[in-house]
Protein backbone atom coordinates (compact mmCIF):
# COMPACT_ATOMS: atom_id res chain seq x y z
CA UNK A 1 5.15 -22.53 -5.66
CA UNK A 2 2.03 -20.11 -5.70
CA UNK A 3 -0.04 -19.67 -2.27
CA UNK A 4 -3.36 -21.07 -2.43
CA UNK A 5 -6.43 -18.43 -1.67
CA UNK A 6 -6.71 -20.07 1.85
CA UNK A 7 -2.91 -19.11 2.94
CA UNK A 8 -3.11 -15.87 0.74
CA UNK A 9 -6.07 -14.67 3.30
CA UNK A 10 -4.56 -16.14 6.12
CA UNK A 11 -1.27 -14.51 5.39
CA UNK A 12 -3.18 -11.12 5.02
CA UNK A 13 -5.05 -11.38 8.47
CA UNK A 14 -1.78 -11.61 10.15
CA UNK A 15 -0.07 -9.00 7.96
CA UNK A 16 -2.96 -7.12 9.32
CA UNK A 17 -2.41 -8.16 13.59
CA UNK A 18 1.21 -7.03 12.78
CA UNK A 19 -0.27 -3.87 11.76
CA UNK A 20 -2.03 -3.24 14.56
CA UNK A 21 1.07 -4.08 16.43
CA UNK A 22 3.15 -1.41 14.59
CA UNK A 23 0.66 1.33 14.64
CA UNK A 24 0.75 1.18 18.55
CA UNK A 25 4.76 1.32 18.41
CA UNK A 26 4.84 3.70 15.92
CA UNK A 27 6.81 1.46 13.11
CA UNK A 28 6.05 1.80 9.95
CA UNK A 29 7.26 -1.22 7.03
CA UNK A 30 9.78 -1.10 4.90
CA UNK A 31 9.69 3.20 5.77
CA UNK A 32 12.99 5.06 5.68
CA UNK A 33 16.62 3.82 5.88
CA UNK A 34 17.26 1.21 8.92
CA UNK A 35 19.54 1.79 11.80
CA UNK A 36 22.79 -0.06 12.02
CA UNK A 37 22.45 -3.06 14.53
CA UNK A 38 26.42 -4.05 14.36
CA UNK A 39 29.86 -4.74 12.17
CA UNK A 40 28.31 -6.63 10.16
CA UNK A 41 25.89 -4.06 8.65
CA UNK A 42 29.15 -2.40 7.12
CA UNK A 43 28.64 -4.77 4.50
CA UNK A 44 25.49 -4.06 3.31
CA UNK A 45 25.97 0.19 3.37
CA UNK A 46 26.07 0.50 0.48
CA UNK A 47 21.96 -1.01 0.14
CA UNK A 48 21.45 1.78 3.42
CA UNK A 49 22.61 4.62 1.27
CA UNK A 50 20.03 3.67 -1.53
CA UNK A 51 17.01 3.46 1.54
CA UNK A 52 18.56 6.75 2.57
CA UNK A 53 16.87 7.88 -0.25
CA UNK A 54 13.79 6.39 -0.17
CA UNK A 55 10.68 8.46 1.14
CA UNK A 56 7.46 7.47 2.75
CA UNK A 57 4.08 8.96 1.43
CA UNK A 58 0.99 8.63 3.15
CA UNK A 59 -2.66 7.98 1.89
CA UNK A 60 -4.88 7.24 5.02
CA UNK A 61 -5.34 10.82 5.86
CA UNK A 62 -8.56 10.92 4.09
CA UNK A 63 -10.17 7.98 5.17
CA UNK A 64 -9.60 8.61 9.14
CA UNK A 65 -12.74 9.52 9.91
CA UNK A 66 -14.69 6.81 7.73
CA UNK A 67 -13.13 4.04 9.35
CA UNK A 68 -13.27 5.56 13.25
CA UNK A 69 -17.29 5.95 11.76
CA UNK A 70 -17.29 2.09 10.85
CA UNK A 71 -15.41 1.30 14.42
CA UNK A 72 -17.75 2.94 16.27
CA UNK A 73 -20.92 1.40 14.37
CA UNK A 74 -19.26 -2.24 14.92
CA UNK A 75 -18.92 -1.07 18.80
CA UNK A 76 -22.49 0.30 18.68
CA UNK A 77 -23.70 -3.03 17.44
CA UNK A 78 -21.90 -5.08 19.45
CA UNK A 79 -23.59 -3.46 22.30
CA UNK A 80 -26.78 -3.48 20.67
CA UNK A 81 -26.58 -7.22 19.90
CA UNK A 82 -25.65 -7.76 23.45
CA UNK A 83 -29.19 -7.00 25.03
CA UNK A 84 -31.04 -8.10 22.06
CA UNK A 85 -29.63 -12.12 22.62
CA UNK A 86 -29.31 -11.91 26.46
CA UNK A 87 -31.54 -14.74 26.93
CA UNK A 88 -29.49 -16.57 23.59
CA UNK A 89 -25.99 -17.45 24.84
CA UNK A 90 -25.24 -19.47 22.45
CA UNK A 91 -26.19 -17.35 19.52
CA UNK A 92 -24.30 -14.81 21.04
CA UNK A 93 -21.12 -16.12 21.07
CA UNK A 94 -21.20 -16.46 17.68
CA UNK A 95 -22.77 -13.18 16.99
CA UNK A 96 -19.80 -11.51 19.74
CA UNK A 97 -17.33 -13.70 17.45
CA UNK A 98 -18.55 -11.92 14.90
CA UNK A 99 -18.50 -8.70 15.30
CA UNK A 100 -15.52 -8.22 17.41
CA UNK A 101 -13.78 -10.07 13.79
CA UNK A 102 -15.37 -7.47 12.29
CA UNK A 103 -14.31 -4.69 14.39
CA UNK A 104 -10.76 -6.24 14.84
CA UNK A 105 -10.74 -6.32 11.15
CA UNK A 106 -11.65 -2.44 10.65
CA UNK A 107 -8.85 -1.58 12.93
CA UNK A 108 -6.24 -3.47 11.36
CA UNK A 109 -6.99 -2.41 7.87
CA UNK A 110 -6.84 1.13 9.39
CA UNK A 111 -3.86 0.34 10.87
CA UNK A 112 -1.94 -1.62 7.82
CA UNK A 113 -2.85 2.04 5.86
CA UNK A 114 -1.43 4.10 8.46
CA UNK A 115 2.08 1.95 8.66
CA UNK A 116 2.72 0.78 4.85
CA UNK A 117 2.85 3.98 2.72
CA UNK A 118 4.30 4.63 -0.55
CA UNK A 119 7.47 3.97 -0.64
CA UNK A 120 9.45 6.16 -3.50
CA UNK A 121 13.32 4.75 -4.22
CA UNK A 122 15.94 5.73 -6.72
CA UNK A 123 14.46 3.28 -9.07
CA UNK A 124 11.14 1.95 -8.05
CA UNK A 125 7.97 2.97 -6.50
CA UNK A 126 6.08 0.50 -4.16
CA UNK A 127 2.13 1.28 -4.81
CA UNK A 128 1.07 -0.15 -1.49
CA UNK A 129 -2.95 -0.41 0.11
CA UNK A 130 -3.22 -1.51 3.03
CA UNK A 131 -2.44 -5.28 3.58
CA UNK A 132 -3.17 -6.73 0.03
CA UNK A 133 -1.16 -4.25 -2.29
CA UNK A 134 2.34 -3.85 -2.51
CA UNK A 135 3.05 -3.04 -6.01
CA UNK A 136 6.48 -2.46 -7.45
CA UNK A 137 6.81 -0.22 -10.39
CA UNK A 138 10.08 0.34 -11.95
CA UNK A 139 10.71 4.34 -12.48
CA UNK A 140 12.29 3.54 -15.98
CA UNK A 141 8.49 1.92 -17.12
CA UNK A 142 6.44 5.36 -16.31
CA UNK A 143 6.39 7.20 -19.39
CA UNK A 144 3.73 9.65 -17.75
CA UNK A 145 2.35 10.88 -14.08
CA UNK A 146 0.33 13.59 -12.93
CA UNK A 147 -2.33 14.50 -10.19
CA UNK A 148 -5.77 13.27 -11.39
CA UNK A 149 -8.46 13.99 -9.01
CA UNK A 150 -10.76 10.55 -9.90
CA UNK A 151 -14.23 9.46 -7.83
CA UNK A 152 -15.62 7.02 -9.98
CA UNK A 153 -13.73 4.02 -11.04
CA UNK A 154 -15.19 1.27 -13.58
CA UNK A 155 -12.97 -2.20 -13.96
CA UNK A 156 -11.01 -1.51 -16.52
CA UNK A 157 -8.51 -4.12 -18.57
CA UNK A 158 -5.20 -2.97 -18.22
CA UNK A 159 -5.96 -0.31 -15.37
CA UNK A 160 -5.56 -0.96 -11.28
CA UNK A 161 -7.46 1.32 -9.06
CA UNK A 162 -6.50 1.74 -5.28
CA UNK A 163 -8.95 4.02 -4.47
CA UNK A 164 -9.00 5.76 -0.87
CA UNK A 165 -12.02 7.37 0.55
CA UNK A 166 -13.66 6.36 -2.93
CA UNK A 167 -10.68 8.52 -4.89
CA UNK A 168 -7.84 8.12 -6.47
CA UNK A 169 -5.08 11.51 -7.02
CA UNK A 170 -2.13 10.47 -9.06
CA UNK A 171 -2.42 8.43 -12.28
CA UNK A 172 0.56 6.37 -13.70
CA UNK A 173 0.89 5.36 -17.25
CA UNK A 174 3.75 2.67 -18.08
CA UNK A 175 5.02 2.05 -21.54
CA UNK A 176 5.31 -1.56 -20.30
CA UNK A 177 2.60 -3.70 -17.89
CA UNK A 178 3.62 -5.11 -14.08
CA UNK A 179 1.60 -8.01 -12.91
CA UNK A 180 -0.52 -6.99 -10.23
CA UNK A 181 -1.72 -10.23 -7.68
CA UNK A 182 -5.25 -10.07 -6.30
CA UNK A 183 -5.87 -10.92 -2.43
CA UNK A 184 -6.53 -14.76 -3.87
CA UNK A 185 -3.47 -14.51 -5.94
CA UNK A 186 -5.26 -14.09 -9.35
CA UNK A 187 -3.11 -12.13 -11.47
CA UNK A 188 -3.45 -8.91 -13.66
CA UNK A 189 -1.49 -7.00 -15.94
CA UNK A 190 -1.78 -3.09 -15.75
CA UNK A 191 -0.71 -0.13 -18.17
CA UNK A 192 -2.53 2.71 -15.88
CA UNK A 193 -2.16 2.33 -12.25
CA UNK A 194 -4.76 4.88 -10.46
CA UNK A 195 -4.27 5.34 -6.27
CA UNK A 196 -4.25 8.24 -3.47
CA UNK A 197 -1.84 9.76 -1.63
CA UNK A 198 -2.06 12.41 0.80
CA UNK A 199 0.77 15.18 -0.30
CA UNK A 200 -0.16 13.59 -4.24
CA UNK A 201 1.57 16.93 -5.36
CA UNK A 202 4.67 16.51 -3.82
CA UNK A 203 4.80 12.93 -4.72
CA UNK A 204 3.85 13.72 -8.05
CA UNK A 205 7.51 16.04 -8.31
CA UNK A 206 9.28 13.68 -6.54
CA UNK A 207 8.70 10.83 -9.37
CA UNK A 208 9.46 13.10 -12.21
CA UNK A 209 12.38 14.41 -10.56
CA UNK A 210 13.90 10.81 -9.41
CA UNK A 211 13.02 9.80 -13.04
CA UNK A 212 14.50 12.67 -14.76
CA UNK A 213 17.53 12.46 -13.13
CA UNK A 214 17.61 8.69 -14.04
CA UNK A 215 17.37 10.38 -17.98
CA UNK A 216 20.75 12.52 -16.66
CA UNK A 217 22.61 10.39 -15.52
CA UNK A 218 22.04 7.28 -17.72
CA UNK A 219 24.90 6.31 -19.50
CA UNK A 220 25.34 7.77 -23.10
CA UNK A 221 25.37 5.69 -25.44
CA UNK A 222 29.14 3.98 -26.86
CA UNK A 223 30.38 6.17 -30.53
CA UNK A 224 30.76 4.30 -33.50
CA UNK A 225 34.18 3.97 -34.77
CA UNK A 226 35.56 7.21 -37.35
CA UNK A 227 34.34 5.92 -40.89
């Protein structure tokens, strides 16, 4: 059964308070191969030498020092707002509410950046943005990839832009669409999936050399029988 909008944003306002909660320990999601906890894990080692592979790649580099500007403008407001209503309690409270949701918010979505990368595996990349994107792309559907320095971005059918900092520096074309779901759940099929990272060279290598090896070592195909 599909989440309704409501749970959808509630379910991202949490997945951003977890975020917040990582950041400070240092714990990224779903980043880098797990460490054993007991016997048990012996069965699934064979699933910890596929994360083993898996590598993290970052994109919040570049938008540091927009969103410490937005923090401290929230912070300067709050302040601001303060004297302003001194003799308004009521209003306020609200207004406090409000901005301290705002500036909570601005953290988090900091914070959700910092600790859900890219994740690269043997045979899927997870497009990820903050709290609301978490894309999986199979490695066999990219046909083409390449570094793509983009700063203006116009809805497009077919094409998903995560921009960062207003730009996007890898470009991904499939020979086969993945269904993208919006924040409310509203979905979208995409061809051409646009989005930042910070090393976008090195991730750029990476993806043709996990998919050309793929092309290696798939198997070849079965000879017909001697006529």
């Amino acid at each position: 059964m599909t989440a309704g909008p409501g749970r959808r944003l509630l379910a991202h306002e949490v997945r951003l308070l977890v975020s917040i909660v990582r950041w400070v320990a240092r714990r990224p999601h779903d980043a880098g191969p797990r460490p054993e906890r007991g016997p048990e894990r012996g069965q699934e080692r064979g699933q910890e030498r596929e994360r083993e592979r898996e590598r993290a790649f970052g994109y919040a580099r570049g938008q540091g020092a927009m969103m410490f500007g937005l923090g401290f403008v929230c912070v300067l407001e709050t302040a601001c707002m303060a004297v302003l209503l001194r003799d308004h309690p009521d209003v306020h409270r609200v207004v406090l509410a409000l901005d301290l949701y705002t500036l909570l918010f601005v953290v988090g979505t900091h914070a959700a950046s910092v600790t859900r990368p890219h994740i690269l595996g043997d045979t899927v990349l997870r497009v990820r943005r903050a709290a609301h994107v978490d894309l999986r792309v199979p490695l066999a559907a990219i046909v083409s990839v390449r570094r793509e320095l983009v700063t203006t971005h116009e809805r497009t059918e077919g094409r998903l832009d995560l921009a960062v900092a207003a730009q996007t520096t890898v470009t991904l074309e499939l020979d086969a669409p993945v269904r993208h779901f919006g924040l409310l759940g509203r979905p979208q099929d995409v061809r051409v999936i646009r989005f930042h990272a910070d090393e976008s060279d090195v991730l750029v290598r990476a993806i043709r050399d996990r998919t050309l090896t793929r092309e290696r070592t798939a198997p070849s195909p079965t000879p017909g029988r001697p006529g």
